[in-house]
C-alpha atoms as a PDB file:
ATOM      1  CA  UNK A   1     100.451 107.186  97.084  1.00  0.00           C
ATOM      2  CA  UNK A   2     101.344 105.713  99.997  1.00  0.00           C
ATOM      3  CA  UNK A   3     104.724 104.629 101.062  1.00  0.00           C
ATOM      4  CA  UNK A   4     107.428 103.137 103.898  1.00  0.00           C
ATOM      5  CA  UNK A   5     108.650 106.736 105.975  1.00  0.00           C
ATOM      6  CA  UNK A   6     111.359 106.933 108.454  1.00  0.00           C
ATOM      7  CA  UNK A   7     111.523 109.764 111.080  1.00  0.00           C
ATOM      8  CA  UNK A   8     114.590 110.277 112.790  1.00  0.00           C
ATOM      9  CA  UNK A   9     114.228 112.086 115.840  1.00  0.00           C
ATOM     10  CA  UNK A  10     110.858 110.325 115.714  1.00  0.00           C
ATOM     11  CA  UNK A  11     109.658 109.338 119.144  1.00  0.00           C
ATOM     12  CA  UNK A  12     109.619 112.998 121.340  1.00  0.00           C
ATOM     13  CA  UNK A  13     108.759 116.000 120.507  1.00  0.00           C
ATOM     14  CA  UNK A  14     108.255 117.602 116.669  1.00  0.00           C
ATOM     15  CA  UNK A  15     109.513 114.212 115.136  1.00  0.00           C
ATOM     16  CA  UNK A  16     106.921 112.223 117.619  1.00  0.00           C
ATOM     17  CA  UNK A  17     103.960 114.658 115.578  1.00  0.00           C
ATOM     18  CA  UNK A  18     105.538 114.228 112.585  1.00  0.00           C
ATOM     19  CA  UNK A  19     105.385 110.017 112.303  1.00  0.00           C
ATOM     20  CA  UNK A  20     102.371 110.242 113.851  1.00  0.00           C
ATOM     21  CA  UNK A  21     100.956 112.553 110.740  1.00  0.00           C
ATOM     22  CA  UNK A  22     102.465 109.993 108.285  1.00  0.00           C
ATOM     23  CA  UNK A  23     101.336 107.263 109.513  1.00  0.00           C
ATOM     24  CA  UNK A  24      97.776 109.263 109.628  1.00  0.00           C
ATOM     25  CA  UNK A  25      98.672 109.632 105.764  1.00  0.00           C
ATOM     26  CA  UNK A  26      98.166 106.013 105.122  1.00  0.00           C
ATOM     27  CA  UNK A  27     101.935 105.528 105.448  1.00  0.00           C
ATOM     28  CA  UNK A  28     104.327 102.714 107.520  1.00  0.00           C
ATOM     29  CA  UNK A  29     106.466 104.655 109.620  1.00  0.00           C
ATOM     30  CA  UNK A  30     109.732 104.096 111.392  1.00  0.00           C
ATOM     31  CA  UNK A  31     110.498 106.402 113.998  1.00  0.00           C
ATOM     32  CA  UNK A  32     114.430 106.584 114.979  1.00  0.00           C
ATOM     33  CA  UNK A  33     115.679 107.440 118.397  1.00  0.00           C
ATOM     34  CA  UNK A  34     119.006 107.637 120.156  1.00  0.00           C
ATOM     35  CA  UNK A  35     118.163 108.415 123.903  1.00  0.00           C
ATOM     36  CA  UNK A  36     115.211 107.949 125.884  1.00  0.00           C
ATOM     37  CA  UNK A  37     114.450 104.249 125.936  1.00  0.00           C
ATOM     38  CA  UNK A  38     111.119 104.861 127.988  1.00  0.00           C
ATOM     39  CA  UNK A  39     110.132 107.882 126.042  1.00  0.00           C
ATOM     40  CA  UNK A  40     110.408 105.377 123.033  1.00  0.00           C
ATOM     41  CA  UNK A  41     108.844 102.511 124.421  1.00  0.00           C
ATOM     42  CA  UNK A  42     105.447 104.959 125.669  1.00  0.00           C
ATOM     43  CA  UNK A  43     105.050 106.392 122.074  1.00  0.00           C
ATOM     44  CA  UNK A  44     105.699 102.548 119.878  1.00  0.00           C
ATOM     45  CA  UNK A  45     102.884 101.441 122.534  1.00  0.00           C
ATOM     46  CA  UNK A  46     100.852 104.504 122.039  1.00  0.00           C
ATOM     47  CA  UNK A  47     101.148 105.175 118.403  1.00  0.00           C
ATOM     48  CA  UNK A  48     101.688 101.162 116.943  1.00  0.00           C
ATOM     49  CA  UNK A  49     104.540 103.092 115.509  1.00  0.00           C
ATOM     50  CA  UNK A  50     107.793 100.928 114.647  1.00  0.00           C
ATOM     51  CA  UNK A  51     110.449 101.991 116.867  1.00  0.00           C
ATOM     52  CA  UNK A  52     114.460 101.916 116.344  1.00  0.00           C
ATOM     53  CA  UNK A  53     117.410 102.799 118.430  1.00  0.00           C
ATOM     54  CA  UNK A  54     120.562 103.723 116.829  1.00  0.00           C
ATOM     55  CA  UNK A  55     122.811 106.845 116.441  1.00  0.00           C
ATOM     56  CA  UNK A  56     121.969 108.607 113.354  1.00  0.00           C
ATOM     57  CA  UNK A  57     125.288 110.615 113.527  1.00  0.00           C
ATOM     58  CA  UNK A  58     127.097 107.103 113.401  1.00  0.00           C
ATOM     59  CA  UNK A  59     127.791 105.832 109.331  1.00  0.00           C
ATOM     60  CA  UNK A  60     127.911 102.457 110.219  1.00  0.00           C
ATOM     61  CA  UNK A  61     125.289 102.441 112.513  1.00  0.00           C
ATOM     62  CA  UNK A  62     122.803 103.824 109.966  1.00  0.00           C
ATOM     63  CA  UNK A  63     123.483 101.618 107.340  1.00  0.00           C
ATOM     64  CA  UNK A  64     122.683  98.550 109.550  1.00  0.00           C
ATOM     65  CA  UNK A  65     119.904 100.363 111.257  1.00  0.00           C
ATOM     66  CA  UNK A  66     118.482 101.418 108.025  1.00  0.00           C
ATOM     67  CA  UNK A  67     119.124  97.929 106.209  1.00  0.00           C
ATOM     68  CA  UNK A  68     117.054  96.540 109.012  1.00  0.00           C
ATOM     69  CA  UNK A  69     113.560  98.718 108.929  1.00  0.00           C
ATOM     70  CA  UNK A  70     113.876  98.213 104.676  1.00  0.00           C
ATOM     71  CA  UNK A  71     114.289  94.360 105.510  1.00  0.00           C
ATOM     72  CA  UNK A  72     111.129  94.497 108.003  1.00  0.00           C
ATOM     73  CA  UNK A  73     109.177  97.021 106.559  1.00  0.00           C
ATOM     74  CA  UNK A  74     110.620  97.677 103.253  1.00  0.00           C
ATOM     75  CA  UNK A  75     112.172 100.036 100.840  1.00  0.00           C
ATOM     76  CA  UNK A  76     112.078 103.946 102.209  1.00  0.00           C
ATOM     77  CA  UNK A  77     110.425 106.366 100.481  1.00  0.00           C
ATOM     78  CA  UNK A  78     109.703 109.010 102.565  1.00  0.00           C
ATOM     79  CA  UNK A  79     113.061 110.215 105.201  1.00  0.00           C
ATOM     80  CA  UNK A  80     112.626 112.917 107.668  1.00  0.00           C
ATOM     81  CA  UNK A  81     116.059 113.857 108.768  1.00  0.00           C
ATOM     82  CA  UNK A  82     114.510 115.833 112.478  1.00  0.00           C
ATOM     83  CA  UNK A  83     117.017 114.627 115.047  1.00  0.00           C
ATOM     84  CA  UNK A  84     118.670 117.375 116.620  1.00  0.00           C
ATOM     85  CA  UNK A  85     120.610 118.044 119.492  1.00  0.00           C
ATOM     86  CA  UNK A  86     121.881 121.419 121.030  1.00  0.00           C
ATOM     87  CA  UNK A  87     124.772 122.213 123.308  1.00  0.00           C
ATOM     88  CA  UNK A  88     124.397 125.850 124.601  1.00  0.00           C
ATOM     89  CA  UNK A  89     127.364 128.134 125.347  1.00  0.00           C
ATOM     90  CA  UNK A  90     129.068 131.552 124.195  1.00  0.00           C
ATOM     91  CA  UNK A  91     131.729 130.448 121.585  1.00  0.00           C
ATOM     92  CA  UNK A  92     134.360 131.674 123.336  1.00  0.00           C
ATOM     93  CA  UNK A  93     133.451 129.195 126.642  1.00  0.00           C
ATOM     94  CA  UNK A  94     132.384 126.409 124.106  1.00  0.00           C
ATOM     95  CA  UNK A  95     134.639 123.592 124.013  1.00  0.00           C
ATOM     96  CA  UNK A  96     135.806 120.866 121.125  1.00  0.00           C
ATOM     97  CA  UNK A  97     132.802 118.337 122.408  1.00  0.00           C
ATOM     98  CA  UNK A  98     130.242 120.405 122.279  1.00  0.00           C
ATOM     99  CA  UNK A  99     130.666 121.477 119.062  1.00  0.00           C
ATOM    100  CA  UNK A 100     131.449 118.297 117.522  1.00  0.00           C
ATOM    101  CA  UNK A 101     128.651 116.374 119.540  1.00  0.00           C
ATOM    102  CA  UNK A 102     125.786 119.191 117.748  1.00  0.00           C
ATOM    103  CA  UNK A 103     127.633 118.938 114.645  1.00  0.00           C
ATOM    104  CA  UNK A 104     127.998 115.468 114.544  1.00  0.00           C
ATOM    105  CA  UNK A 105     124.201 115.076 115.974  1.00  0.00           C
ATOM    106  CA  UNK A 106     122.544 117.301 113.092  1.00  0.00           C
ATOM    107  CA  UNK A 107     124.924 117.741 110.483  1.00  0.00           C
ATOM    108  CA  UNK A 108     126.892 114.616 110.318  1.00  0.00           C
ATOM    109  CA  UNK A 109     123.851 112.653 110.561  1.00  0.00           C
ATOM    110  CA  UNK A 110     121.864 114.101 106.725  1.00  0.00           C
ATOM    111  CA  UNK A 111     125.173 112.266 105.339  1.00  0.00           C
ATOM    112  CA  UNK A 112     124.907 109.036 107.402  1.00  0.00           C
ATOM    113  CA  UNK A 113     121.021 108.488 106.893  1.00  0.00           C
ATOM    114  CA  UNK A 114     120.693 109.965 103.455  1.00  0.00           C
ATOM    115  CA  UNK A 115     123.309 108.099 101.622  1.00  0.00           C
ATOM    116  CA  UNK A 116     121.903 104.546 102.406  1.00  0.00           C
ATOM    117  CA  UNK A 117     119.032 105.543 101.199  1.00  0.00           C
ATOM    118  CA  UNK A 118     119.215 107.682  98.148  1.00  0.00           C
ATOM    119  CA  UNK A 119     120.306 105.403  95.774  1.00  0.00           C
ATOM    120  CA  UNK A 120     117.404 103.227  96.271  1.00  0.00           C
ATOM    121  CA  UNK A 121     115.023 106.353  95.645  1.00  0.00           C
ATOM    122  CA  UNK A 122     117.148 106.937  92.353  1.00  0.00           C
ATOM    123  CA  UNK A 123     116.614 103.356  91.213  1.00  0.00           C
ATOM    124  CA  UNK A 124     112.831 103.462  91.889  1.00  0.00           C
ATOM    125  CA  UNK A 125     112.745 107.337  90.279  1.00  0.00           C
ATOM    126  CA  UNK A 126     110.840 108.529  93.422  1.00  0.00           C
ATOM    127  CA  UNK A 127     111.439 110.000  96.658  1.00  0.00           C
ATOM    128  CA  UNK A 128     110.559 112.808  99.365  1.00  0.00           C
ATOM    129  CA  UNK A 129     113.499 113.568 101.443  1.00  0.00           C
ATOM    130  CA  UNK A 130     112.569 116.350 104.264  1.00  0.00           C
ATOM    131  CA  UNK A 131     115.261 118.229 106.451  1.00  0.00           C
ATOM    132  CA  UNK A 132     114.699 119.575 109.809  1.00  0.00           C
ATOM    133  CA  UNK A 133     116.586 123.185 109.791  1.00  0.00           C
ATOM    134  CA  UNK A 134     115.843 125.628 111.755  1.00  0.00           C
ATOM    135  CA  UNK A 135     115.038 129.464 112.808  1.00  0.00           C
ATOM    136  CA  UNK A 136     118.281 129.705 114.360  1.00  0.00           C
ATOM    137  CA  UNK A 137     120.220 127.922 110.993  1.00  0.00           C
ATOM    138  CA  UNK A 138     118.740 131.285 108.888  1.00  0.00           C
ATOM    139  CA  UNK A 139     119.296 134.204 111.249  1.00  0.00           C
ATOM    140  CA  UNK A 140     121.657 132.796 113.727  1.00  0.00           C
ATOM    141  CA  UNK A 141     121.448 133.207 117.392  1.00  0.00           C
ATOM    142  CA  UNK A 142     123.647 134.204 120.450  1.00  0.00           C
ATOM    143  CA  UNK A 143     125.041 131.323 122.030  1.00  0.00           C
ATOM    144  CA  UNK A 144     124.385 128.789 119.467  1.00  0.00           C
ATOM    145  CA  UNK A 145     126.859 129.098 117.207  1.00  0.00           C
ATOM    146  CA  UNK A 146     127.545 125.359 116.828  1.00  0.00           C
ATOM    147  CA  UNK A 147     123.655 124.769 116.735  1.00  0.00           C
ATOM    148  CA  UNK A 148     123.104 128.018 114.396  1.00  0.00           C
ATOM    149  CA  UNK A 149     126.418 126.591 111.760  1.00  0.00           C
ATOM    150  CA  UNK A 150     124.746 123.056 111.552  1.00  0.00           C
ATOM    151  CA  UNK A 151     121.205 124.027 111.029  1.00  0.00           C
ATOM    152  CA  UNK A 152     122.505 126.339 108.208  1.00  0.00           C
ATOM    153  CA  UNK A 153     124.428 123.600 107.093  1.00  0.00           C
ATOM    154  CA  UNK A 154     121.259 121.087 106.855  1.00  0.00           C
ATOM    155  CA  UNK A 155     119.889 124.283 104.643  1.00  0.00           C
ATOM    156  CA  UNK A 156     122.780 124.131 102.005  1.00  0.00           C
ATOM    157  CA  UNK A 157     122.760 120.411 101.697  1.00  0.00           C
ATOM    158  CA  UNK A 158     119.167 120.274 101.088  1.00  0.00           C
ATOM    159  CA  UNK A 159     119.353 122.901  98.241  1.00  0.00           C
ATOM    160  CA  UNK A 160     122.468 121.244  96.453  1.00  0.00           C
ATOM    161  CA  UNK A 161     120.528 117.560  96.884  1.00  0.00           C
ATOM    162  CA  UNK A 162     117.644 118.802  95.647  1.00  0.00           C
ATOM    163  CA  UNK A 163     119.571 120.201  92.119  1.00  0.00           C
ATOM    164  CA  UNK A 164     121.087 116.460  91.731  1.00  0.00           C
ATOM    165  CA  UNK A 165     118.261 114.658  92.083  1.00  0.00           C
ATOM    166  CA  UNK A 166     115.348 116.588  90.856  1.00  0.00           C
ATOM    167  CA  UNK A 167     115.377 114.475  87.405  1.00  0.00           C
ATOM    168  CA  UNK A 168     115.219 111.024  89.363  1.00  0.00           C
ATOM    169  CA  UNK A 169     111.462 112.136  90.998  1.00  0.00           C
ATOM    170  CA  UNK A 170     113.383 113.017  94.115  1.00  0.00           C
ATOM    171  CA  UNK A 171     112.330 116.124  96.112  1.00  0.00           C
ATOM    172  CA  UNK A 172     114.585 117.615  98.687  1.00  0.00           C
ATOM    173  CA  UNK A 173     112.917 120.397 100.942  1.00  0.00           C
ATOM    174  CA  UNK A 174     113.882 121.987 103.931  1.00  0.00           C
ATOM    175  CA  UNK A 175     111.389 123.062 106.970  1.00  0.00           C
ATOM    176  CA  UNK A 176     112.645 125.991 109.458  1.00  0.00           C
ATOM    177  CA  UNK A 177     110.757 125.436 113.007  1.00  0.00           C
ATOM    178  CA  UNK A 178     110.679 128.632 115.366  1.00  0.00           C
ATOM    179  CA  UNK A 179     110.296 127.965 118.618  1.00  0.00           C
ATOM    180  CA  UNK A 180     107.556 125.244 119.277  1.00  0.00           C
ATOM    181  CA  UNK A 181     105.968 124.194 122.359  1.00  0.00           C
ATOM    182  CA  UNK A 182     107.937 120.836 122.874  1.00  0.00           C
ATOM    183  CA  UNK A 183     110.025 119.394 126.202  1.00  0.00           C
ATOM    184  CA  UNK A 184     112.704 121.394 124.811  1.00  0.00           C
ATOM    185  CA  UNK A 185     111.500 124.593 125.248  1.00  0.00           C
ATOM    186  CA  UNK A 186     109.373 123.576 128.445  1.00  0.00           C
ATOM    187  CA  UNK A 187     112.376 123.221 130.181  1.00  0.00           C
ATOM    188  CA  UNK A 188     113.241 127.029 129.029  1.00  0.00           C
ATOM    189  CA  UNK A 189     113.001 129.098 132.672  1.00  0.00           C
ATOM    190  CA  UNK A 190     109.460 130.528 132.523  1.00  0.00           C
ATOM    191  CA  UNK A 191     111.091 134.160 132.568  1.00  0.00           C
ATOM    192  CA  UNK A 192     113.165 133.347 129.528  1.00  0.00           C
ATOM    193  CA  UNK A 193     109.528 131.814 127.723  1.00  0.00           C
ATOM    194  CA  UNK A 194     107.763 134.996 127.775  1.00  0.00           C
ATOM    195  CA  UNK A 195     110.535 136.902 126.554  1.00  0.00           C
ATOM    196  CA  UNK A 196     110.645 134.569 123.209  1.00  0.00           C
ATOM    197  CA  UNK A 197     106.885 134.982 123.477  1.00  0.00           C
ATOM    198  CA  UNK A 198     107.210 138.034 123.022  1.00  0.00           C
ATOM    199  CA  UNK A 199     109.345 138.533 119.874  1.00  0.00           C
ATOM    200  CA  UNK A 200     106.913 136.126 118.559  1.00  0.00           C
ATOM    201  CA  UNK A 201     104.287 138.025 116.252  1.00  0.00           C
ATOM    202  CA  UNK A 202     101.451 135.399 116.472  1.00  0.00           C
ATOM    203  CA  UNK A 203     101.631 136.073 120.196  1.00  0.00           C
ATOM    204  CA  UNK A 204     102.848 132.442 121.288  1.00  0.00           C
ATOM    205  CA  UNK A 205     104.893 129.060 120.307  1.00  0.00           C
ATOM    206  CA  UNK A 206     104.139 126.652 117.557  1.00  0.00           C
ATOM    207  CA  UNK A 207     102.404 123.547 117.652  1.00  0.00           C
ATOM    208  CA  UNK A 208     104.804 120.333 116.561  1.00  0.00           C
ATOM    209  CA  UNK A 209     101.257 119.208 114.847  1.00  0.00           C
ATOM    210  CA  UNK A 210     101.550 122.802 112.485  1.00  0.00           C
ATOM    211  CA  UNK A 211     105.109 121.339 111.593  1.00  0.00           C
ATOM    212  CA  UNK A 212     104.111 118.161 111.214  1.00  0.00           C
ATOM    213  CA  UNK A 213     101.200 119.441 108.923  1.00  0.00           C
ATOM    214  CA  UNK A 214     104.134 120.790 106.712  1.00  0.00           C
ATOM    215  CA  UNK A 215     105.987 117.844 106.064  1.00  0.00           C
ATOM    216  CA  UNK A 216     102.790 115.735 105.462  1.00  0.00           C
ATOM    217  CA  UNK A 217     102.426 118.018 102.581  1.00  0.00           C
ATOM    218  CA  UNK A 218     106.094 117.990 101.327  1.00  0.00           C
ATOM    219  CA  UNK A 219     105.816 113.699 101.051  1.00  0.00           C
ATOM    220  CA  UNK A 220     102.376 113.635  99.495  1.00  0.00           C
ATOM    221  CA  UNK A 221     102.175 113.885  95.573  1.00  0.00           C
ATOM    222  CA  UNK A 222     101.009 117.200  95.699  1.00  0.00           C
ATOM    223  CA  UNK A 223     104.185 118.350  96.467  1.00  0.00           C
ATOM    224  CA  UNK A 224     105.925 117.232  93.468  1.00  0.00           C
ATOM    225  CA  UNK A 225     106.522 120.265  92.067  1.00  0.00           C
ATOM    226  CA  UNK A 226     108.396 121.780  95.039  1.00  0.00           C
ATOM    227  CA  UNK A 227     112.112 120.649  95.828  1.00  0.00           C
ATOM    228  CA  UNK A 228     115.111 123.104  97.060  1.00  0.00           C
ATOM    229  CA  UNK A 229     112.531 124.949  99.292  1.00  0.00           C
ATOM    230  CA  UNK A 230     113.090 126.311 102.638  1.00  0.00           C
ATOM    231  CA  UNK A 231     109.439 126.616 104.639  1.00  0.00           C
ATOM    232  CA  UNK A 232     109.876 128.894 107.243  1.00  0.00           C
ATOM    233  CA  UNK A 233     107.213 128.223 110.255  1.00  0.00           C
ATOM    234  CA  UNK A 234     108.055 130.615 113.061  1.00  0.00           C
ATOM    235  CA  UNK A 235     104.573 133.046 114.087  1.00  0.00           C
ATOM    236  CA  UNK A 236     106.705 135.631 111.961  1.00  0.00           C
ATOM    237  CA  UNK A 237     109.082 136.247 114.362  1.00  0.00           C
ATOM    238  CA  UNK A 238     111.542 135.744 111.582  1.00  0.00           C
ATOM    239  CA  UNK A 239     110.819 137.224 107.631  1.00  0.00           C
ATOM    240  CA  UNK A 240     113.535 134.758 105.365  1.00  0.00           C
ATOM    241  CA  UNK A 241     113.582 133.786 102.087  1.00  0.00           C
ATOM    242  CA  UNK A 242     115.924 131.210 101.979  1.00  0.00           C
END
């Protein structure tokens, strides 16, 4: 079964893998982005990927945004919530801004992009909705507590979403990167790299294609049995069960 997906987050880094593994899937993709216009134009050329600028964190903004790829493409029934956005800084140094700007960013946004879009899935009694959590949103980390409180946040909603809507065909899951080999981390000082290497059990970072691999499975039928989950993907460098 093949359907219309929309990655948010969806033109760099894990999101980039992840439309790229849909669309590989047999599905149309839409792949959201906020930021880097030529980072967006390079993978719509490169991947014949539909690409869409708007701020998922903004309510209004969504709705039009998401109106728009249903109106071109059509109704969504795949949504990948991935886009993420982290302010570093001990909480007492961390100011108002930069914890409403990661809050707003990757908690904010599972309201503004899911809501649009989840009474349509209840209407048509099918759905895959996948959240992008975290390591850091299950065990927490120093210096991230804005990050570390949304990304635990994304976990919660995804478990209570999953309850309401598990009658309507609807599944809900969660998936909990560690630390994968994107921009992100290559911009990590080489020092601090080989220290998280290091606490890494598999002896080095993820590949966004092993988390894209993941949520391929979680929106094809063969998941239908599995909603409320939390898939931890980390090289073991963190044992959770929820």
């Amino acid at each position: 079964m093949t359907g219309i997906a929309l990655v948010t987050g969806g033109t760099r880094g894990i999101g980039s893998a992840i439309a790229r593994a849909l669309k590989l899937d047999g599905h149309r993709v839409a792949a959201v982005y906020h930021g880097n216009d030529a980072a967006a134009a390079a993978f719509g050329a490169g991947s014949g990927i539909a690409v869409y600028k708007w701020d998922v964190s903004d309510v209004a903004a969504s709705k039009e945004g998401i109106a728009r790829v249903e109106a071109e493409l059509g109704p969504v029934s795949i949504l990948v919530n991935n886009a993420g956005i982290t302010r570093d800084t001990m909480f007492h140094r961390m100011n108002w801004e930069q914890w409403r700007a990661v809050l707003s960013t990757n908690l904010d946004s599972m309201f503004a992009m899911t809501r649009p879009i989840i009474e349509g899935m209840r209407e048509r009694r099918f759905g895959r909705i996948v959240n992008i959590s975290s390591i850091n949103g299950q065990k927490g980390q120093a210096g991230q507590a804005n990050y570390s409180a949304a990304k635990a946040g994304v976990i919660g909603f995804t478990k209570a979403l999953a309850q309401e809507n598990a009658a309507r065909g609807i599944t809900v899951n969660a998936v909990c990167p560690g630390y994968v080999d994107t921009d992100m981390v290559a911009g990590v000082p080489e020092d601090v790299r080989a220290k998280i290497i290091a606490t890494i059990p598999v002896g080095r970072l993820g590949d966004p294609e092993e988390i894209a691999q993941a949520v391929s499975w979680l929106a094809s039928p063969k998941a239908a049995f599995c909603t409320g989950a939390v898939l931890t993907i980390n090289g073991g460098q963190y044992i959770a069960n929820g």
